[in-house]
C-alpha atoms as a PDB file:
ATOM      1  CA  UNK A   1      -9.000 -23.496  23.599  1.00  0.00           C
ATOM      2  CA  UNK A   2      -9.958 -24.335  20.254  1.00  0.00           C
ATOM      3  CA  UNK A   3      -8.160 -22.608  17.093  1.00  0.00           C
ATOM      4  CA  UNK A   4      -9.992 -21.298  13.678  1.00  0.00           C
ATOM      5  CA  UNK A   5      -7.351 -20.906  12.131  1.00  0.00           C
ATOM      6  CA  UNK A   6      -3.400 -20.647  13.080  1.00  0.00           C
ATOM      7  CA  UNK A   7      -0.998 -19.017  11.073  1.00  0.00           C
ATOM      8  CA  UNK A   8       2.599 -20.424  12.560  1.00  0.00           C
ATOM      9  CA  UNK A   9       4.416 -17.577  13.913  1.00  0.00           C
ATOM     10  CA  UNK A  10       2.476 -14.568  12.890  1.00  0.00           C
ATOM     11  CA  UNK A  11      -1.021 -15.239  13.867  1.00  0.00           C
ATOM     12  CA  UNK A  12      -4.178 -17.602  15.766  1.00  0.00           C
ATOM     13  CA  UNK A  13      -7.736 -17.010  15.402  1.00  0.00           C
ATOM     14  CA  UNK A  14      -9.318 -18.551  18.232  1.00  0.00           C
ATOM     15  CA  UNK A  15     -12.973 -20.087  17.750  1.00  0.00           C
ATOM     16  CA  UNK A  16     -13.996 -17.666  20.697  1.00  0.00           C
ATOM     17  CA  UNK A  17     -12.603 -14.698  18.581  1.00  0.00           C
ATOM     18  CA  UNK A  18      -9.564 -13.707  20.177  1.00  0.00           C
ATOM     19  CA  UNK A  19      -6.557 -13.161  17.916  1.00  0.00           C
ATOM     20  CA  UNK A  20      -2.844 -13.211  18.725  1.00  0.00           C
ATOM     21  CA  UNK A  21      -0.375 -11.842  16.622  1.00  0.00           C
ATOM     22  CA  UNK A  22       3.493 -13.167  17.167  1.00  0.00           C
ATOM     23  CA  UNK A  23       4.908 -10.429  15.316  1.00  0.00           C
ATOM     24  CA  UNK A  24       4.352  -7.154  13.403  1.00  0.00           C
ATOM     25  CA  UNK A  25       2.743  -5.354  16.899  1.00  0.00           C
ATOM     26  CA  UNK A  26       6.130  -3.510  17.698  1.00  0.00           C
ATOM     27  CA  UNK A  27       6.295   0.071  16.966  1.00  0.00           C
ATOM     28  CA  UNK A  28       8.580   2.769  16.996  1.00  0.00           C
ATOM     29  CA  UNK A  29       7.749   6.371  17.773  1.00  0.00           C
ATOM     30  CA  UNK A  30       7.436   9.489  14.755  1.00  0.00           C
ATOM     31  CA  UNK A  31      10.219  11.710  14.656  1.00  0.00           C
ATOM     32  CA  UNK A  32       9.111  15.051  15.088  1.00  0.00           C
ATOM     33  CA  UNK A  33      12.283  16.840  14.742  1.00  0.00           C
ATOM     34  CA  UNK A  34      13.788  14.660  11.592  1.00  0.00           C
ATOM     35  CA  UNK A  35      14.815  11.191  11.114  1.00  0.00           C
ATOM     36  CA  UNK A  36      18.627  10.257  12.060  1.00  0.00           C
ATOM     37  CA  UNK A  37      19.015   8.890   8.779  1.00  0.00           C
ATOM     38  CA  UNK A  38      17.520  10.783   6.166  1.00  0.00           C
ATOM     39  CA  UNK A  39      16.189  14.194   7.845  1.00  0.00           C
ATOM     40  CA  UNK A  40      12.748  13.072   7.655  1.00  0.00           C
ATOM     41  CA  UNK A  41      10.016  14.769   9.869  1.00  0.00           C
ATOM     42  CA  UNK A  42       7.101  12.799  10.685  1.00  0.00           C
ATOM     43  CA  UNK A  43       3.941  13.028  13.347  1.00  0.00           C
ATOM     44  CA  UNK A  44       1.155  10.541  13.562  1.00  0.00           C
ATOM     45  CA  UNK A  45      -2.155  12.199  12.881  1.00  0.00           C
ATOM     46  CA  UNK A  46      -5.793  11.505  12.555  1.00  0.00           C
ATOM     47  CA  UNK A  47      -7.137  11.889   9.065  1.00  0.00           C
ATOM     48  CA  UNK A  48     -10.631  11.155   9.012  1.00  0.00           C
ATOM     49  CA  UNK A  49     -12.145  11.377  12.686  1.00  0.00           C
ATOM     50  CA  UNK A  50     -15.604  10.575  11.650  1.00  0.00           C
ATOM     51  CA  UNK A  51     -14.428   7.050   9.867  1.00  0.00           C
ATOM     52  CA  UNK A  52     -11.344   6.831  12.843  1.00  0.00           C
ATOM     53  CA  UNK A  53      -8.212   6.651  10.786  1.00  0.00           C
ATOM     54  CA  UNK A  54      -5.029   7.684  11.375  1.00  0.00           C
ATOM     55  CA  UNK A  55      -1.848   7.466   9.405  1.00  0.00           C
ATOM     56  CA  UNK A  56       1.954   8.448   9.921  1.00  0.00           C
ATOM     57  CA  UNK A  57       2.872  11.743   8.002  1.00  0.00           C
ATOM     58  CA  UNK A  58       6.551  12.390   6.800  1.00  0.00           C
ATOM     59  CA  UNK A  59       8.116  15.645   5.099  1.00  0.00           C
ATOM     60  CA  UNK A  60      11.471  15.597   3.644  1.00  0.00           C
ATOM     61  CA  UNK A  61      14.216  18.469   4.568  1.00  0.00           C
ATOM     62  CA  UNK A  62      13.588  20.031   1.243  1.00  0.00           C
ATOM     63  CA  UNK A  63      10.338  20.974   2.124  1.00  0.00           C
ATOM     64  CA  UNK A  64      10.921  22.062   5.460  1.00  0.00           C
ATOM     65  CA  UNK A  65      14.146  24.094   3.781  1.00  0.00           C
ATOM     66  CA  UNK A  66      11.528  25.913   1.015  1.00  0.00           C
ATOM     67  CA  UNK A  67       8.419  27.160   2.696  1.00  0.00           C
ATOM     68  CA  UNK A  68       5.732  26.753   0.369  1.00  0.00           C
ATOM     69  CA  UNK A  69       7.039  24.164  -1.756  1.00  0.00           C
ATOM     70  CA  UNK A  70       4.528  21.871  -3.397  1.00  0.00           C
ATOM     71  CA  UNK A  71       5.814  18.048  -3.444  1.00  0.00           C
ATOM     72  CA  UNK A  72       3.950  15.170  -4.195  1.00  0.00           C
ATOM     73  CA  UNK A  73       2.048  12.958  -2.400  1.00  0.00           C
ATOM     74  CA  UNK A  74       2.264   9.431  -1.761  1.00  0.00           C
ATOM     75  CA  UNK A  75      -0.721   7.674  -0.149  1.00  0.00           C
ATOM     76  CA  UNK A  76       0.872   4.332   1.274  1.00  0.00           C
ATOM     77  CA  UNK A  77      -0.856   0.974   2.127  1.00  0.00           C
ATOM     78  CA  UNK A  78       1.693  -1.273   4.503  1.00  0.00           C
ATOM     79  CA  UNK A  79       1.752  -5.217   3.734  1.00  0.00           C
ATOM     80  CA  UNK A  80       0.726  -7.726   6.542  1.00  0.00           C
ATOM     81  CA  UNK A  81      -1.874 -10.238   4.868  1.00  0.00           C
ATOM     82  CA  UNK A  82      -4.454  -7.420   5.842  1.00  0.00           C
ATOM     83  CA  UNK A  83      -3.604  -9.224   9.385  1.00  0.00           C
ATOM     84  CA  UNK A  84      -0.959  -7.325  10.831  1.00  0.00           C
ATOM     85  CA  UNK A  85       1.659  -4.364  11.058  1.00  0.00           C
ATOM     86  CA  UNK A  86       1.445  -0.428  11.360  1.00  0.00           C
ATOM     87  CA  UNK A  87       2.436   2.604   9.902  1.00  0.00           C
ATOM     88  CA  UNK A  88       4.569   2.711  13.192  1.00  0.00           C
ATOM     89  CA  UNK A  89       6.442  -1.014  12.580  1.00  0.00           C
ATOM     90  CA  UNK A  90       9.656  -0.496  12.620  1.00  0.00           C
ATOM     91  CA  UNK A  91      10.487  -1.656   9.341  1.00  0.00           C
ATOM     92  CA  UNK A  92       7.709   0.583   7.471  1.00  0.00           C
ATOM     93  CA  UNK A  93       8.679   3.399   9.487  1.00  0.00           C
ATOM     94  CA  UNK A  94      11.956   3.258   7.559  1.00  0.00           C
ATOM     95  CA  UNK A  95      10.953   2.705   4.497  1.00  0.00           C
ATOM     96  CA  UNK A  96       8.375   5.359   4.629  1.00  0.00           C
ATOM     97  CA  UNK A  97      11.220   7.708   5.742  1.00  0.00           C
ATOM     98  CA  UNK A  98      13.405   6.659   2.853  1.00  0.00           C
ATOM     99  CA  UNK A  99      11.232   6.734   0.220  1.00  0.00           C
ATOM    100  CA  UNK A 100      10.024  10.301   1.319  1.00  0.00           C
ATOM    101  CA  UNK A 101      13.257  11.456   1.179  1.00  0.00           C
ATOM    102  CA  UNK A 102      14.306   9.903  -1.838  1.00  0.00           C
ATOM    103  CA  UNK A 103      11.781  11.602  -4.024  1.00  0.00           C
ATOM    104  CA  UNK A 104      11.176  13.881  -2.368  1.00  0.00           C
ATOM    105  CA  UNK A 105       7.403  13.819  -1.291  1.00  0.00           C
ATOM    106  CA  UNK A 106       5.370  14.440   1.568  1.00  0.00           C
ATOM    107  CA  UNK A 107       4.247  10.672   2.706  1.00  0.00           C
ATOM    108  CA  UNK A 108       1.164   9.240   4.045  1.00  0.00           C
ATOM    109  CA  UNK A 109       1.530   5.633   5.675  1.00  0.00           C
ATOM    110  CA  UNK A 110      -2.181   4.953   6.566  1.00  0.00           C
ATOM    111  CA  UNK A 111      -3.329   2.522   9.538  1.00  0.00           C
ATOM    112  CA  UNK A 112      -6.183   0.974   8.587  1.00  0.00           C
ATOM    113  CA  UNK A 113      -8.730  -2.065  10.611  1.00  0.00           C
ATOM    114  CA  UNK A 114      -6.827  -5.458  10.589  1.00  0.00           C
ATOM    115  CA  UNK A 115      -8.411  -8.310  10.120  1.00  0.00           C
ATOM    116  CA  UNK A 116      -9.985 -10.924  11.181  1.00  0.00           C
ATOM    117  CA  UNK A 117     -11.272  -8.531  13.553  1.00  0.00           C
ATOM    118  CA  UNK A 118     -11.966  -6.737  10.998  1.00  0.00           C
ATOM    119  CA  UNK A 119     -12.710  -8.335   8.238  1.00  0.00           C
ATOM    120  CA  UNK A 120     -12.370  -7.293   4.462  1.00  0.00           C
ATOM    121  CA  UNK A 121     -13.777  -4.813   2.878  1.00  0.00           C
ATOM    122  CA  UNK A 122     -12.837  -2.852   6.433  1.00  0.00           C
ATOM    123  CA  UNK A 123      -9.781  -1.925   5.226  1.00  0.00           C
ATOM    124  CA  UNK A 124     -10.833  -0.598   1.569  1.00  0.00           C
ATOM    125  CA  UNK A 125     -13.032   1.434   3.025  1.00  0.00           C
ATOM    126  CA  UNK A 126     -10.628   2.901   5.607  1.00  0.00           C
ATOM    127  CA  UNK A 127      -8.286   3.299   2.576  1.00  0.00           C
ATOM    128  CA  UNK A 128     -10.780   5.309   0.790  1.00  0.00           C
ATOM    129  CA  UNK A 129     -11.155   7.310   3.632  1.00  0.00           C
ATOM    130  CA  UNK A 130      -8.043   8.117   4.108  1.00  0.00           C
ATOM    131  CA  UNK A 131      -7.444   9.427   0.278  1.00  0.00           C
ATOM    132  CA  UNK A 132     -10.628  11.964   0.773  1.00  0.00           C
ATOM    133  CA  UNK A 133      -8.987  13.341   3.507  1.00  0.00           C
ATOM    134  CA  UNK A 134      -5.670  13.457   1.894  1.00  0.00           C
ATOM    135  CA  UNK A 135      -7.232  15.138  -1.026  1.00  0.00           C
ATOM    136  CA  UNK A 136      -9.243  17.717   1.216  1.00  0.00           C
ATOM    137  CA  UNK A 137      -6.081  18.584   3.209  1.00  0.00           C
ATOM    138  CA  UNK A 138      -3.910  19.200   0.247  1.00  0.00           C
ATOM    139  CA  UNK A 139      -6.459  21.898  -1.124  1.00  0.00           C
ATOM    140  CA  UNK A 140      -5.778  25.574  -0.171  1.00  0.00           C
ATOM    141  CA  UNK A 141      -7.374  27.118   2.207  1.00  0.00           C
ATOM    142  CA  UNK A 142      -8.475  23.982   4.080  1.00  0.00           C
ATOM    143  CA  UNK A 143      -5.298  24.069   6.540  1.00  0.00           C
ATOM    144  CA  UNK A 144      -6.511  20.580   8.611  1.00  0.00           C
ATOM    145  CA  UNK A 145      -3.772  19.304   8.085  1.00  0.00           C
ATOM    146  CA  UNK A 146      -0.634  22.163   7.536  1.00  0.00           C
ATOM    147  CA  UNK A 147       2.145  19.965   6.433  1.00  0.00           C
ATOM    148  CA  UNK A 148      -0.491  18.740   3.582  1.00  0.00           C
ATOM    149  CA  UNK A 149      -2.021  22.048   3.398  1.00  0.00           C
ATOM    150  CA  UNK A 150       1.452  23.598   3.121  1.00  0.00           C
ATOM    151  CA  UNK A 151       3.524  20.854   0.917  1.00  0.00           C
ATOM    152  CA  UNK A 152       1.164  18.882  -0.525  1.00  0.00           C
ATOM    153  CA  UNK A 153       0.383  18.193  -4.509  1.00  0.00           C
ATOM    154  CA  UNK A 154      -2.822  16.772  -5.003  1.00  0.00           C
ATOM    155  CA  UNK A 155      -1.982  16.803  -8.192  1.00  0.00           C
ATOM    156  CA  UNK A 156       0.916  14.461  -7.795  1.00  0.00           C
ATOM    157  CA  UNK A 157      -0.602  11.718  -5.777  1.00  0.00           C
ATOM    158  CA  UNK A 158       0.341   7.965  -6.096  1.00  0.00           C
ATOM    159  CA  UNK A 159      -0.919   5.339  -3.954  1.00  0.00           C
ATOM    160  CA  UNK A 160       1.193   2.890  -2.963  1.00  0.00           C
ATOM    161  CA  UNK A 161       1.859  -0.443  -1.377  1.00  0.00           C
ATOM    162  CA  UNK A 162       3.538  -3.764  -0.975  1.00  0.00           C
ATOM    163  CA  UNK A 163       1.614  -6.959  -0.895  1.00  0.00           C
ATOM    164  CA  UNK A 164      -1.513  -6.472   0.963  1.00  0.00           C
ATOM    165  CA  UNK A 165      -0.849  -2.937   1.037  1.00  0.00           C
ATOM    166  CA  UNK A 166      -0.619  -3.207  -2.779  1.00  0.00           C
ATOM    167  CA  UNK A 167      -3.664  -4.951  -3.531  1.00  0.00           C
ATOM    168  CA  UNK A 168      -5.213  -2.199  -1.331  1.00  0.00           C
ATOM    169  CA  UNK A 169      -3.804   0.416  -3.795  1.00  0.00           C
ATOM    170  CA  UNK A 170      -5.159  -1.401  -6.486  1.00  0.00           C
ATOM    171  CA  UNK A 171      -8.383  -1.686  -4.950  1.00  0.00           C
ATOM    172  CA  UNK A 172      -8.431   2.128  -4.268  1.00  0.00           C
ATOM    173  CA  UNK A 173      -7.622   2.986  -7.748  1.00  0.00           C
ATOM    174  CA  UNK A 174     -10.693   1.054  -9.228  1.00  0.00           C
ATOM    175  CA  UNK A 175     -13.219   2.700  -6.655  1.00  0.00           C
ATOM    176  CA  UNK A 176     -11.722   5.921  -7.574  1.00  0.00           C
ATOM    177  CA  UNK A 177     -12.497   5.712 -10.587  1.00  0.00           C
ATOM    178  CA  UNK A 178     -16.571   4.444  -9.930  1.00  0.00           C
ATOM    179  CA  UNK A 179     -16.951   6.860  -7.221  1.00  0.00           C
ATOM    180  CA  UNK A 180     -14.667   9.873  -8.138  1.00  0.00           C
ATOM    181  CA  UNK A 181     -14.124  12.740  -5.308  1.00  0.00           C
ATOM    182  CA  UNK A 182     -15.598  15.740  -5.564  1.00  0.00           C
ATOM    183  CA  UNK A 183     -13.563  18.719  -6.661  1.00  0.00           C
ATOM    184  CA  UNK A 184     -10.580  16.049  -7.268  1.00  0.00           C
ATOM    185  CA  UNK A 185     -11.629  13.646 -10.406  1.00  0.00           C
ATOM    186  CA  UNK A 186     -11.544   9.681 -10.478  1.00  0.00           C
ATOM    187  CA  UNK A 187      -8.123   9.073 -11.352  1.00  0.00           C
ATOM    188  CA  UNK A 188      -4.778   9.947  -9.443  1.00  0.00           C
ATOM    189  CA  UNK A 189      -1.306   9.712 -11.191  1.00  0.00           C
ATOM    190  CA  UNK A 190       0.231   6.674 -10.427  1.00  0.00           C
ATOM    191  CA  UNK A 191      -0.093   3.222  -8.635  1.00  0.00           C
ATOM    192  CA  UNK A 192       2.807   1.926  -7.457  1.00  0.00           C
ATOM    193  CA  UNK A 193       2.063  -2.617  -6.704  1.00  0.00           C
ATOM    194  CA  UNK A 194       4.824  -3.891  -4.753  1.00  0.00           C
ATOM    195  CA  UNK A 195       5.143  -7.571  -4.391  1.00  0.00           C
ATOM    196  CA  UNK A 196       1.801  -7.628  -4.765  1.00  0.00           C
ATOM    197  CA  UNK A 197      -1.274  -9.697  -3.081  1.00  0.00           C
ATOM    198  CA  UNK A 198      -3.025 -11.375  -5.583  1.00  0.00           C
ATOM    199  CA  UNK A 199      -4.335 -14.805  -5.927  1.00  0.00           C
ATOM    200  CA  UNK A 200      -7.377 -17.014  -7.828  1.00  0.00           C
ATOM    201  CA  UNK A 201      -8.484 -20.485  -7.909  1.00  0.00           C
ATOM    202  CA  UNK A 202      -6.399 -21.144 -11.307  1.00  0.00           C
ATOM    203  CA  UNK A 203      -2.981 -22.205  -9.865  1.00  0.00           C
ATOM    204  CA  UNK A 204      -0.037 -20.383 -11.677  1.00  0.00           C
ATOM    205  CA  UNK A 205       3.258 -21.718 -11.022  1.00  0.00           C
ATOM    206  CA  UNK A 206       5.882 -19.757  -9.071  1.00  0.00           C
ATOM    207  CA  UNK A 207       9.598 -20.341  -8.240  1.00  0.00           C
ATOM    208  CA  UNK A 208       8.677 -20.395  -4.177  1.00  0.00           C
ATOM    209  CA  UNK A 209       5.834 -21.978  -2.927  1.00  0.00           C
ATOM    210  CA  UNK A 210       3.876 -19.426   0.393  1.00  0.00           C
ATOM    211  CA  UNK A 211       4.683 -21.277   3.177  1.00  0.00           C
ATOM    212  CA  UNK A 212       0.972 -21.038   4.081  1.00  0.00           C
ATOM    213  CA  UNK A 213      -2.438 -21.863   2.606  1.00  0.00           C
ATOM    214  CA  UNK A 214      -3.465 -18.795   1.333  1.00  0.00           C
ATOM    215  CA  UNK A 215      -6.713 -19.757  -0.434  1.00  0.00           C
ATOM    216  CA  UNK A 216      -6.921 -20.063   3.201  1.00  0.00           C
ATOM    217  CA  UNK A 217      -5.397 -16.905   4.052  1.00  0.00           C
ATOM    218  CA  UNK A 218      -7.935 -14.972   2.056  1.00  0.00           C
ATOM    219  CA  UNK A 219     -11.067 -16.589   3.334  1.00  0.00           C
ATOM    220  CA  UNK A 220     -10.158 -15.780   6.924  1.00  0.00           C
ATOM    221  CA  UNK A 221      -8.980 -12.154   5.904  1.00  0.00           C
ATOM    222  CA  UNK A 222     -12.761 -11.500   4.486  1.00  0.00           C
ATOM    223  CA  UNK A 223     -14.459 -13.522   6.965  1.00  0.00           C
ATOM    224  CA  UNK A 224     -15.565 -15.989   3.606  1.00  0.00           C
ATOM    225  CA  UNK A 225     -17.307 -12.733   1.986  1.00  0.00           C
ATOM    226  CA  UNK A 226     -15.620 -12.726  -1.365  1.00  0.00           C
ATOM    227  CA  UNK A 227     -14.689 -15.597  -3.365  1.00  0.00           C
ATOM    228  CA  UNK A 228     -11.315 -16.536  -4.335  1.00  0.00           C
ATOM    229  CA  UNK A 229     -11.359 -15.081  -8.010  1.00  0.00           C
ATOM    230  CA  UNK A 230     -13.406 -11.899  -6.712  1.00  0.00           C
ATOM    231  CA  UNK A 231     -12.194  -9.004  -8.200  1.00  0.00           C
ATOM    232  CA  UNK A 232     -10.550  -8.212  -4.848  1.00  0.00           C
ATOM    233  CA  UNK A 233      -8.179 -10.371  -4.898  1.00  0.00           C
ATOM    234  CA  UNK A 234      -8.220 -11.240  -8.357  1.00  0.00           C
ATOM    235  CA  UNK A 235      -8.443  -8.590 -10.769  1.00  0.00           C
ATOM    236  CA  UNK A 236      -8.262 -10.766 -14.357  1.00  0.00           C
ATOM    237  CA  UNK A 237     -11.634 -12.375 -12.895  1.00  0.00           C
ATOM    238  CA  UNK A 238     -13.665  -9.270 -14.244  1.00  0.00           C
ATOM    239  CA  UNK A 239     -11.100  -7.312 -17.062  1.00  0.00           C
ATOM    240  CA  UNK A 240     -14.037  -4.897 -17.496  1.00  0.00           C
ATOM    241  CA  UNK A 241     -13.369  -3.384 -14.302  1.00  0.00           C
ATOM    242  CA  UNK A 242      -9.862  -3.369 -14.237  1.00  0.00           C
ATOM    243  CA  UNK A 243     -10.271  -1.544 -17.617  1.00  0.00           C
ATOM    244  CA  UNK A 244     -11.480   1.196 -15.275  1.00  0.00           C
ATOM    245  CA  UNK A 245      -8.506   1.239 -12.794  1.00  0.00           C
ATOM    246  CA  UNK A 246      -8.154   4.872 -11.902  1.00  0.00           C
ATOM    247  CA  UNK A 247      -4.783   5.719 -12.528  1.00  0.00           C
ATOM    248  CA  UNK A 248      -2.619   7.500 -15.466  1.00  0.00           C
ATOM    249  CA  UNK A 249       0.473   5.007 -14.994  1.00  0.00           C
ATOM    250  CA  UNK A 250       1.045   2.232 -12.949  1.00  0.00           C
ATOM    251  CA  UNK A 251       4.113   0.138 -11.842  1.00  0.00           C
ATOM    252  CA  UNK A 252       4.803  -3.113 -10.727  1.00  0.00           C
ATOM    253  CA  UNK A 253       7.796  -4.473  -9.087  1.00  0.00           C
ATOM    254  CA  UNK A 254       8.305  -8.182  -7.813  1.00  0.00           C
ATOM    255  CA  UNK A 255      10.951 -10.321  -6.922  1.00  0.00           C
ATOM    256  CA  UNK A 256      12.438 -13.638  -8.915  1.00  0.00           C
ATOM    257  CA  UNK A 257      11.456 -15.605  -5.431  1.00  0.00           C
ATOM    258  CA  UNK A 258       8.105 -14.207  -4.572  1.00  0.00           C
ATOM    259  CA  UNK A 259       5.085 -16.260  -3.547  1.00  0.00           C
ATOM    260  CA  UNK A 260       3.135 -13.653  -5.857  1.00  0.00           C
ATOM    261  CA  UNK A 261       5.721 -13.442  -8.796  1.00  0.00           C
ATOM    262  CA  UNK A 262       3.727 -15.495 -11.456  1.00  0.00           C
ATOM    263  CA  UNK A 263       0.544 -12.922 -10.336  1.00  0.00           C
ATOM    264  CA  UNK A 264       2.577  -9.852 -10.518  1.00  0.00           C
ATOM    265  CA  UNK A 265       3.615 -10.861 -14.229  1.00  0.00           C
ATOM    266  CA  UNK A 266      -0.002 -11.655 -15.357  1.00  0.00           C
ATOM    267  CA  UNK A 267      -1.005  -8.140 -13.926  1.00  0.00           C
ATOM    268  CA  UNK A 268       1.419  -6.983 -16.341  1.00  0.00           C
ATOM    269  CA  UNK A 269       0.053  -8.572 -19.151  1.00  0.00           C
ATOM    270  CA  UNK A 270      -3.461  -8.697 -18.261  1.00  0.00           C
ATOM    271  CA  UNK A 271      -3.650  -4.671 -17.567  1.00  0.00           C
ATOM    272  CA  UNK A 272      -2.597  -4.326 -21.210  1.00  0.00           C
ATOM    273  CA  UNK A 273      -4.821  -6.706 -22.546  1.00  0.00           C
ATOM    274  CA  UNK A 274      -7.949  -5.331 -20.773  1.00  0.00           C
ATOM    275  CA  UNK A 275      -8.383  -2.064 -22.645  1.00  0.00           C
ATOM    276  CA  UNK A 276      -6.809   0.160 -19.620  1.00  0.00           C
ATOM    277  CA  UNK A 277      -5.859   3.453 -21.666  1.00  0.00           C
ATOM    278  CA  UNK A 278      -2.368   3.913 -19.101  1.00  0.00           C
ATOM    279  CA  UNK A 279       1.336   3.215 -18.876  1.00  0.00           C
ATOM    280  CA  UNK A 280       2.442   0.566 -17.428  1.00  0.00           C
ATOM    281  CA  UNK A 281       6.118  -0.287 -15.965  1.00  0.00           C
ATOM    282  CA  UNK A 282       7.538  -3.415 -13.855  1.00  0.00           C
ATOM    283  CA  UNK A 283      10.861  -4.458 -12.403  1.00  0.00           C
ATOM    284  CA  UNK A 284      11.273  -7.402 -11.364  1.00  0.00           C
ATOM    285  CA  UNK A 285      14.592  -8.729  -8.661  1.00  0.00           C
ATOM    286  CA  UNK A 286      16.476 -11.653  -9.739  1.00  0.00           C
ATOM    287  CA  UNK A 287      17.042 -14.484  -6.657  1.00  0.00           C
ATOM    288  CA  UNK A 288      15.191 -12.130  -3.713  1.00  0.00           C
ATOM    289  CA  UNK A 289      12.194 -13.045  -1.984  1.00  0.00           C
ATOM    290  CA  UNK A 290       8.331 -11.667  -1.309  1.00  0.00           C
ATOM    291  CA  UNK A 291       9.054  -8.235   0.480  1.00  0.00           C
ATOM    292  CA  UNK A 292      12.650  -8.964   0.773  1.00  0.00           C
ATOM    293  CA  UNK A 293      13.397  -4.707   0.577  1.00  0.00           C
ATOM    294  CA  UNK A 294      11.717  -4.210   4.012  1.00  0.00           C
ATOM    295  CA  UNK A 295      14.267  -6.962   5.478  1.00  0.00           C
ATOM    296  CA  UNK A 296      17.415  -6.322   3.749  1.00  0.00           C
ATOM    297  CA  UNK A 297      17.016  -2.250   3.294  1.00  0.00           C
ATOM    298  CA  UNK A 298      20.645  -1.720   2.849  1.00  0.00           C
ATOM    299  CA  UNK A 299      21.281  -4.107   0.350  1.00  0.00           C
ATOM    300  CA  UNK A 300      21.546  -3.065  -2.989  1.00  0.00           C
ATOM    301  CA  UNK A 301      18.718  -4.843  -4.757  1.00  0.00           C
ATOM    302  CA  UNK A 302      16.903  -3.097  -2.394  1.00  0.00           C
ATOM    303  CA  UNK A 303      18.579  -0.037  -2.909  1.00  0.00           C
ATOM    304  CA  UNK A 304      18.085  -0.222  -6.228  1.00  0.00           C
ATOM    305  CA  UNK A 305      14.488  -0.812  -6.109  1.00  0.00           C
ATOM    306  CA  UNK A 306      13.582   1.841  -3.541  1.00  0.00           C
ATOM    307  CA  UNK A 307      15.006   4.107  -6.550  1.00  0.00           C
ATOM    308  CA  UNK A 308      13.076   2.582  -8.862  1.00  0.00           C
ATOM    309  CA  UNK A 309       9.999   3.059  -7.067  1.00  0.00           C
ATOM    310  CA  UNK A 310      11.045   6.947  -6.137  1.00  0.00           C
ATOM    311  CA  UNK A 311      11.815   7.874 -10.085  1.00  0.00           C
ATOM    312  CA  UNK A 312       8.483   6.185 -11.175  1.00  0.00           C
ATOM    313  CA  UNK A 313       6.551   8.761  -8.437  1.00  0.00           C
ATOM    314  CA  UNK A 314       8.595  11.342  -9.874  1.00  0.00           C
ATOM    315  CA  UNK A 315       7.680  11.201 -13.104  1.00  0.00           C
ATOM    316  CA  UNK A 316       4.039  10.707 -12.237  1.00  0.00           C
END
């Protein structure tokens, strides 16, 4: 059977269309009555029917321990190469679950189309989607949802997300801000860019080459829609745009041994130089690799950066 494209050991596009993915398709089930580890509730639920997207929701003891209280909101994007993974993989499950509790906030990890079935802007749009209905659930009186309804700050909500996940966060955050949602605004208060996904046809040099082609990568994940310095994927291609990011602060964290460490750096800088009227923070890991927190939870870079990422949505 002849092969599109092959992506050693996490995915083949055959020429006929079928995919297979070698990893990131286990899952692990919600935890109604509270996580082992951190006392975490969470449910999967369907938050816009019309537009078919679901997400993992997760509430912290201290809400379930003070009826009524208002926490914020974290909108999450999980990483994959827009190719694979869940809000149910194992190793987003616990993150979700610790970074819920660790603010505490009421957490949305949001499933969204994969590609190449799906191919890019699929997933932005899902995202989207799923912030509308995050904002409508969180408003009183609406009760669709009743841990949002119940717990949830609209007026506290970050999106977030690692790699892909991340430069769908971004992505969110500028169509915010052209489409706005009514009764909301255009702007949320804070983006939080993990090791993110960003790339353009000017080469800048990082510590650890990707160990795939991902000029490559890209075309296949938007089916050769967008170009490689498309404001998708890179935002310095059009600085009048990313002027417009909707967001009050924004952070960036990335690791010494990233793929995507050069990129996260000139995000830095080029967010400042582009007129955006925000704060912006970034932490960078000495020595670890791309995404190396969702690997290595328990170690204490990644300790320390799950903390970093909690105080920076608390103080949104």
């Amino acid at each position: 059977m002849e092969i599109e494209y092959d992506m050693p050991g996490f995915m083949r596009l055959h020429k006929s269309g079928r995919v297979e993915r070698f990893t990131g398709t286990e899952t692990v089930p919600p935890s109604p009555s509270g996580d082992p580890a951190t006392g975490v509730a969470s449910k999967d639920i369907v938050l816009d029917p019309a537009a078919n997207v679901t997400a993992r929701l997760y509430l912290p003891d201290t809400a379930k321990n003070n009826a009524g209280k208002k926490l914020p909101v974290v909108v999450f994007f999980h990483g994959g190469a827009f190719f694979l993974c869940s809000a149910a993989s194992p190793m987003y499950h616990r993150y979700a679950a610790s970074l819920a509790a660790a603010v505490p906030a009421v957490f949305v990890s949001v499933n969204y189309r994969l590609a190449p079935e799906h191919p890019l802007p699929a997933a932005y749009d899902d995202a989207f989607a799923a912030l509308k209905a995050v904002v409508a659930a969180c408003r009183p009186g609406n009760g669709a949802e009743p841990w949002l309804a119940a717990h949830g700050d609209a007026s506290r909500l970050c999106l977030v997300g690692d790699s892909a996940g991340a430069n769908m966060a971004h992505n969110t955050a500028i169509r915010l801000r052209k489409e706005g949602i009514g009764g909301y605004g255009d702007r949320v208060s804070g983006v939080a860019l993990m090791h993110s996904y960003f790339w353009g046809t000017e080469p800048l040099a990082s510590p650890l080459d990707a160990p795939f082609d991902m000029d490559r990568v890209w075309d296949v994940a938007c089916g050769g829609r967008f170009g490689r310095d498309h404001p998708y994927i890179n935002p310095s291609s059009s600085p009048e745009e990313w002027r417009q990011l909707g967001g009050r602060r924004v952070l960036v964290t990335t690791a010494g041994r990233c793929w995507f460490a050069a990129r996260a750096r000139a995000y830095v800088e080029g967010i400042k130089a582009c007129g955006w009227e925000g704060e912006v923070q970034f932490h960078e890991t000495k020595g670890e690799r791309h995404a190396y927190f969702l690997f290595k939870p328990d170690c204490d870079n990644a300790v320390r950066e799950l903390a970093v990422v909690a105080d920076f949505i608390r103080g949104c």
